[in-house]
N, C-alpha and C. Protein backbone atom coordinates (compact mmCIF):
# COMPACT_ATOMS: atom_id res chain seq x y z
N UNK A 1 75.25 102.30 -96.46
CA UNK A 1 76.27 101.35 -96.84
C UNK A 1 77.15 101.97 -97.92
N UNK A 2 78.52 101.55 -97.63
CA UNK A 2 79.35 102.48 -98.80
C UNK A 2 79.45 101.03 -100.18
N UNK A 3 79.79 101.83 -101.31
CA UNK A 3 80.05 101.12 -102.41
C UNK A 3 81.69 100.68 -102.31
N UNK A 4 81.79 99.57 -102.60
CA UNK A 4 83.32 99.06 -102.57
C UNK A 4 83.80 98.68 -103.46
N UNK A 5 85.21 99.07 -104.27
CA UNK A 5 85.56 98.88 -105.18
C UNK A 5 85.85 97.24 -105.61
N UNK A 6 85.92 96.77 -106.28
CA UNK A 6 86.24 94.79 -106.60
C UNK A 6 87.29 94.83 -107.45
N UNK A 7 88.19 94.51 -107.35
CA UNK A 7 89.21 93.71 -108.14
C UNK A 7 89.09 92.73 -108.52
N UNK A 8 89.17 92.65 -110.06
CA UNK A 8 89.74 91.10 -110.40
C UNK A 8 90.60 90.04 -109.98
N UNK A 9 90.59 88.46 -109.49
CA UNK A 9 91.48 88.06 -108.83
C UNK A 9 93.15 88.29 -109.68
N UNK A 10 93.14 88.50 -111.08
CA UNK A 10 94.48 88.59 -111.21
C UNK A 10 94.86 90.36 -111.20
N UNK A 11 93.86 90.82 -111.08
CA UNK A 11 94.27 92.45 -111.30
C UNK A 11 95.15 92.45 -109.42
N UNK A 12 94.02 91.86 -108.48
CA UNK A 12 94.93 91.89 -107.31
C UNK A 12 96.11 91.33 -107.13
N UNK A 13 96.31 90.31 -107.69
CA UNK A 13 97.78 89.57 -107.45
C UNK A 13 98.86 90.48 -108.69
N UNK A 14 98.54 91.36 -109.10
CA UNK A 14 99.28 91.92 -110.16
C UNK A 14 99.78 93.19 -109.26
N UNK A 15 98.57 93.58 -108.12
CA UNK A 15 98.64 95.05 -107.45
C UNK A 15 99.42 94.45 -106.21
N UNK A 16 99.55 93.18 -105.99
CA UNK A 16 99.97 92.89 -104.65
C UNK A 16 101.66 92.84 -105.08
N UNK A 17 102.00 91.69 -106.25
CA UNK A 17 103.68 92.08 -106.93
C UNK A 17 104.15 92.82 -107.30
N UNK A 18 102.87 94.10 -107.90
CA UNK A 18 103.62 95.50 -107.63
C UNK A 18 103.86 96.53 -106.38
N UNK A 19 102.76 96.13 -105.34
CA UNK A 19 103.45 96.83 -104.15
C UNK A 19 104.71 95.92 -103.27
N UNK A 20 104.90 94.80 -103.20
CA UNK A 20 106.28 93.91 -103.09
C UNK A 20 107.31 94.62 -104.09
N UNK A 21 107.35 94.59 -105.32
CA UNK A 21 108.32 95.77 -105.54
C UNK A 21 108.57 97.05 -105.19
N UNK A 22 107.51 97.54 -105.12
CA UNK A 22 108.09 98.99 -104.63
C UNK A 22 108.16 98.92 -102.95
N UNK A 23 108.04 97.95 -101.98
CA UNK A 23 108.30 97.48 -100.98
C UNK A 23 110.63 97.66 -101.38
N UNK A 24 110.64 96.57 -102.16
CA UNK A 24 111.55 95.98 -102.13
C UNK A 24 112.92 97.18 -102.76
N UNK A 25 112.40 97.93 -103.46
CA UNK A 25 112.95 99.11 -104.00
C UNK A 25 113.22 100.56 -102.78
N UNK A 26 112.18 100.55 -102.30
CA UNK A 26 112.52 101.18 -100.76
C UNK A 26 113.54 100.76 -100.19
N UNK A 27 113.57 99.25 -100.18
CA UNK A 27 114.19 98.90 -98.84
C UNK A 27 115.90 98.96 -99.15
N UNK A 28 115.93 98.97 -100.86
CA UNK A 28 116.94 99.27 -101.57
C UNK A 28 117.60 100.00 -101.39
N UNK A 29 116.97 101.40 -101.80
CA UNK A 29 117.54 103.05 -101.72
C UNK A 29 117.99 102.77 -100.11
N UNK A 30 117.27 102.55 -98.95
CA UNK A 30 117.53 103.04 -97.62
C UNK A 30 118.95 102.30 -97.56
N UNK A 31 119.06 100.91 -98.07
CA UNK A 31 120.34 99.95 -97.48
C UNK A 31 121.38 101.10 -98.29
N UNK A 32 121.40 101.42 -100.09
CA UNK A 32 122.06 102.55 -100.56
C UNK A 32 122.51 103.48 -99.75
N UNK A 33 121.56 104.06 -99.22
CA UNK A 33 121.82 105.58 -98.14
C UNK A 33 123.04 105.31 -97.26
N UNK A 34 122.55 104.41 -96.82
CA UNK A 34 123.21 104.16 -95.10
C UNK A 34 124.54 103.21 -95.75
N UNK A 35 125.01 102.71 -96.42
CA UNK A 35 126.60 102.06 -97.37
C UNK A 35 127.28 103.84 -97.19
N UNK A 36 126.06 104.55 -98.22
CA UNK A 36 126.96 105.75 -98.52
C UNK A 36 127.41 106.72 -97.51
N UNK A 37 126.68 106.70 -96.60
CA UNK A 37 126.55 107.38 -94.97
C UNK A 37 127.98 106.67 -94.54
N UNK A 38 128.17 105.61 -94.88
CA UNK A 38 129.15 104.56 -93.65
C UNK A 38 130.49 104.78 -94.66
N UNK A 39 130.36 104.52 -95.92
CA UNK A 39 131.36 105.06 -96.62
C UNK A 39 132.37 107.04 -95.92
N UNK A 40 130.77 107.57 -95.71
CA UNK A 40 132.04 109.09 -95.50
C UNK A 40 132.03 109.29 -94.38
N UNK A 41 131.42 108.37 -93.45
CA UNK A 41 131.99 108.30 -92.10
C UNK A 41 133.44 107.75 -91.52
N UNK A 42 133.64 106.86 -93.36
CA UNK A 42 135.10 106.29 -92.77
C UNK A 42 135.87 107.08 -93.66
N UNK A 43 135.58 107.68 -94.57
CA UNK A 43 136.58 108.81 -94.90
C UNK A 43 136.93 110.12 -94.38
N UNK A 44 136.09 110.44 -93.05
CA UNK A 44 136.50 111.37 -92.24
C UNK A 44 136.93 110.87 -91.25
N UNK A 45 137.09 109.93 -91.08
CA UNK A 45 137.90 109.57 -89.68
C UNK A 45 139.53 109.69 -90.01
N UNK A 46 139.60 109.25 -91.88
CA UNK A 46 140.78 109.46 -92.00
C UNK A 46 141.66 110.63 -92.65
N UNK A 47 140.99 111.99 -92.20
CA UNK A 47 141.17 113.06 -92.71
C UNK A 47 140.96 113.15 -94.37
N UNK A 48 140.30 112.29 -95.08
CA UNK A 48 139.93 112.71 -96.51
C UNK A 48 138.41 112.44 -96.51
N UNK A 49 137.52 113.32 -96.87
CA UNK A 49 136.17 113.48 -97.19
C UNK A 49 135.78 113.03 -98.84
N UNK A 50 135.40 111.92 -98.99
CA UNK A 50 134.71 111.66 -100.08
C UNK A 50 133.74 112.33 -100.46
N UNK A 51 133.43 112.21 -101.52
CA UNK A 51 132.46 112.96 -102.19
C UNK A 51 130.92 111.80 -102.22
N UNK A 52 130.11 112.23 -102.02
CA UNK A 52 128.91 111.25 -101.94
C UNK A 52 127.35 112.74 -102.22
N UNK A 53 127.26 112.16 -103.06
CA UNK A 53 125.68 112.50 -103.45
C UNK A 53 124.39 111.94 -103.00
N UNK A 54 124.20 112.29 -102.10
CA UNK A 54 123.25 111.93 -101.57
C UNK A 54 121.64 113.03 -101.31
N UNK A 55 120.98 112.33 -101.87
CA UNK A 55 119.36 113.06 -101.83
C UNK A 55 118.67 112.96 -100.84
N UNK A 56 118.71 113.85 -99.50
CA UNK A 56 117.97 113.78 -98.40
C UNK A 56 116.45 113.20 -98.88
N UNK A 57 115.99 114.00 -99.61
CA UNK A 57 114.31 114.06 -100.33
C UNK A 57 114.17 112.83 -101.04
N UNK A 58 114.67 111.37 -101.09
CA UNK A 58 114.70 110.29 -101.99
C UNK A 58 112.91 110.11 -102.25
N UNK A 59 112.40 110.33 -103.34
CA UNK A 59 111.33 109.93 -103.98
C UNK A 59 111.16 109.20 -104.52
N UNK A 60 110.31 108.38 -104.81
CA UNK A 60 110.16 106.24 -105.26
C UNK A 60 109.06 106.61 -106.17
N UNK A 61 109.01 106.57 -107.06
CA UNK A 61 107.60 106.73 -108.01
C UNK A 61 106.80 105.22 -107.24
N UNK A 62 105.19 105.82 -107.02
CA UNK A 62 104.50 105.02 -106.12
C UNK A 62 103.31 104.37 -107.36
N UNK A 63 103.48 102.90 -107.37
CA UNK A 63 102.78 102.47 -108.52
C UNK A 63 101.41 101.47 -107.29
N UNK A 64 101.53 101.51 -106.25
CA UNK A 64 100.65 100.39 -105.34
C UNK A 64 99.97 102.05 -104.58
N UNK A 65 98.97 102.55 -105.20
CA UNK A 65 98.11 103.85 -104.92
C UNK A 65 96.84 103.09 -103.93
N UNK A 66 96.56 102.07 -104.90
CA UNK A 66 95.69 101.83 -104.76
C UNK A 66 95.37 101.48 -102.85
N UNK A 67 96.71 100.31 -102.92
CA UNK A 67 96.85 99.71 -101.83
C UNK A 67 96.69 100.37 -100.68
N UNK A 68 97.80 101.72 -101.06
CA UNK A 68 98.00 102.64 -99.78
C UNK A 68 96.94 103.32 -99.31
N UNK A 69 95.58 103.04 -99.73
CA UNK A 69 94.17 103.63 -98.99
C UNK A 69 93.73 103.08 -98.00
């Protein structure tokens, strides 16, 4: 039989509103991406190329570790 870790009931509801944020922060950056994507798609249609910085590699500091097991 394996040993299983226990959470406190508020330590879990603390780990569950922090993975809903970093849920919600993902879903952020991606809607970001794809504005900025649609932004220089319409500035090349009209012969001027905006400038857009964009980070293929977008990294989210991951605070719900636990969860993701």
């Amino acid at each position: 039989m394996t040993n299983r870790v226990t959470y406190a009931p508020q330590d879990f509801q603390k780990m569950c509103k922090q993975a809903e944020r970093d849920h919600e922060t993902k879903k952020l950056a991606l809607l970001m991406e794809r504005v900025k994507r649609q932004i220089a798609e319409r500035g090349s249609s009209d012969g001027t190329v905006p400038t857009v910085h964009a980070d293929a590699t977008l990294r989210l500091p991951s605070r719900s570790v636990p969860l993701e097991r």
